[in-house]
Protein backbone atom coordinates (compact mmCIF):
# COMPACT_ATOMS: atom_id res chain seq x y z
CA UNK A 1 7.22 -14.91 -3.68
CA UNK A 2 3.73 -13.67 -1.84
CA UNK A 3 1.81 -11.01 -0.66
CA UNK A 4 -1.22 -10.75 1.16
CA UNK A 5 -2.78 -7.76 1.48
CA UNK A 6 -5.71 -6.98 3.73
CA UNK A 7 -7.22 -4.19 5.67
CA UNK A 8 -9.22 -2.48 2.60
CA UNK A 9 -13.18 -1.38 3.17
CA UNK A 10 -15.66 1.08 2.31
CA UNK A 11 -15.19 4.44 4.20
CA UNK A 12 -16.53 7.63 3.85
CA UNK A 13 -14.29 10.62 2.77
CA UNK A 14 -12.01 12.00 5.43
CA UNK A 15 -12.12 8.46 6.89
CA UNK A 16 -8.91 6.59 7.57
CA UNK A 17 -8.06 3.04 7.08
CA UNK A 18 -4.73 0.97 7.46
CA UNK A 19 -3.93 -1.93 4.89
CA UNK A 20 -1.12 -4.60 5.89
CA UNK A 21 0.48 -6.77 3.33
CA UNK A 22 2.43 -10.11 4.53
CA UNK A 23 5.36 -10.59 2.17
CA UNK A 24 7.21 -14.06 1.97
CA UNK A 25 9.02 -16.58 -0.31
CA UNK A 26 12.62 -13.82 -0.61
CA UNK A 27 14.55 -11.99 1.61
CA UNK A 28 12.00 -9.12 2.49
CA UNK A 29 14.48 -7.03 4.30
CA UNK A 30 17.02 -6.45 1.53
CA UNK A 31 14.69 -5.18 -0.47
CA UNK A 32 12.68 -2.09 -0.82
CA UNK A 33 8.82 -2.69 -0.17
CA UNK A 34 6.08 -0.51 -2.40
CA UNK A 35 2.08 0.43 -2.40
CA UNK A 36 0.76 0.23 -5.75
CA UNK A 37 -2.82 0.96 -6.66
CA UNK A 38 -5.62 0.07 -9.42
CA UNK A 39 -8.35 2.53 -9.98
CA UNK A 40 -11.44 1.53 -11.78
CA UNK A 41 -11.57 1.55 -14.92
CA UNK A 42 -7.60 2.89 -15.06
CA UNK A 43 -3.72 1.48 -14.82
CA UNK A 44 -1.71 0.30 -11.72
CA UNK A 45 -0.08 3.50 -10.16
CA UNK A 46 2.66 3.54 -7.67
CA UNK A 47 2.07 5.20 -4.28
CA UNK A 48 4.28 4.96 -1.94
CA UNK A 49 7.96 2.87 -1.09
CA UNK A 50 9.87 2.35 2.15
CA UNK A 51 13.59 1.68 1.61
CA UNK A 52 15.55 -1.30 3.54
CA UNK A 53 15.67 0.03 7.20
CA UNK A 54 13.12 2.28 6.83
CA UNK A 55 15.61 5.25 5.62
CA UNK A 56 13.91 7.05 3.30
CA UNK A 57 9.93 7.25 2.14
CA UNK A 58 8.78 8.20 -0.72
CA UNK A 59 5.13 9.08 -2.05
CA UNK A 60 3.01 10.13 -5.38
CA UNK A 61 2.28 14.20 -4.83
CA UNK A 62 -1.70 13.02 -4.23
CA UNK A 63 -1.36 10.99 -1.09
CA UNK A 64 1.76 12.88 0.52
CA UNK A 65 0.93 14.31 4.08
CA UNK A 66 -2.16 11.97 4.28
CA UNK A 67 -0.63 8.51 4.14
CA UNK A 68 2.49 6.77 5.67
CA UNK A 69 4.21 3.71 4.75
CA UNK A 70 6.13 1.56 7.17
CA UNK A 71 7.41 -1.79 7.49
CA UNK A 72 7.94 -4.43 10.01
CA UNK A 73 10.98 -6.38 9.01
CA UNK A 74 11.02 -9.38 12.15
CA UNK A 75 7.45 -10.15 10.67
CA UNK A 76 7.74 -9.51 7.05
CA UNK A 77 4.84 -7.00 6.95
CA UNK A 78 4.49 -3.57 5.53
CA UNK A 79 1.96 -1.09 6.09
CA UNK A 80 0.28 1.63 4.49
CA UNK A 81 -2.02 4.31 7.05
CA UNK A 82 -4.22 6.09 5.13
CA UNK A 83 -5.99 9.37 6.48
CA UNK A 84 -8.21 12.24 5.25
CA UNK A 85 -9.25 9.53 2.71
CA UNK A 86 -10.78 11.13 -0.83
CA UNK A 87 -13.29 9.13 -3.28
CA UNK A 88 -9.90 9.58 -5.41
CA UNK A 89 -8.52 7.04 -3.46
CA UNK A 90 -10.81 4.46 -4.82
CA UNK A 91 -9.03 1.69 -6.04
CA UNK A 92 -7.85 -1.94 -5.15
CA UNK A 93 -4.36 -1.25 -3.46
CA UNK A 94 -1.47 -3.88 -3.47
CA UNK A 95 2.40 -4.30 -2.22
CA UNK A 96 5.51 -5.49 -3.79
CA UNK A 97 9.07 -5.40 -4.45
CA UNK A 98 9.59 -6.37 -7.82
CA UNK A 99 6.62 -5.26 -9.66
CA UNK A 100 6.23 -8.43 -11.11
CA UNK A 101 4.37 -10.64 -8.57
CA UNK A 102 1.11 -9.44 -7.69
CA UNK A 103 -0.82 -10.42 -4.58
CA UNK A 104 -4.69 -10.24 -4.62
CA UNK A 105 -4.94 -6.96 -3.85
CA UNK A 106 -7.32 -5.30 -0.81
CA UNK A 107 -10.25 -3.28 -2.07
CA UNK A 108 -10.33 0.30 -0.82
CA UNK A 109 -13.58 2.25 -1.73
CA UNK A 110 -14.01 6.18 -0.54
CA UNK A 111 -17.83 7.63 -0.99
CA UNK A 112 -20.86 9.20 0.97
């Protein structure tokens, strides 16, 4: 398995910025796709998962009603938009399904 993750950057608060990750190597679309994130300094948090099909999304209570999660199954991509972005955000973000293969991650810093 893979993931490539891309679309991270510097932005200033309230900014918005939209990562992609490219999944391959397993099945992507029987499988639920997640966000994950690594603040500085801190553990890997979970932030967000799109079911197969796109039924149901989920988020942690501190990004809900400023980022969405979606996923392109033809191409093996998911998505995460991120708006109203806060220097709480910070962190290096990454995808998965397993939570046991890691992809390089896509840098996300938030400040003035």
């Amino acid at each position: 398995e893979q993931f490539v993750e891309s679309g991270g950057g510097w932005v200033q608060p309230g900014g918005s910025l939209r990562l992609s990750c490219r999944a391959s190597g397993f099945t992507f679309s029987s499988f639920n796709m997640k966000w994950f994130r690594q603040p500085p300094g801190e553990g890997r948090e979970w932030v967000a998962t799109v079911s197969t099909g796109s039924i149901v999304k989920e988020y942690r209570a501190s990004v809900k009603g400023r980022f969405v999660i979606s996923r392109d199954d033809a191409n093996q991509m998911v998505y995460l938009e991120m708006n109203n972005l806060k220097p709480e955000d910070t962190a290096v973000y990454y995808c998965t399904y397993n939570q046991r293969t890691w992809g390089q991650g896509t840098q996300v810093t938030v400040s003035p």
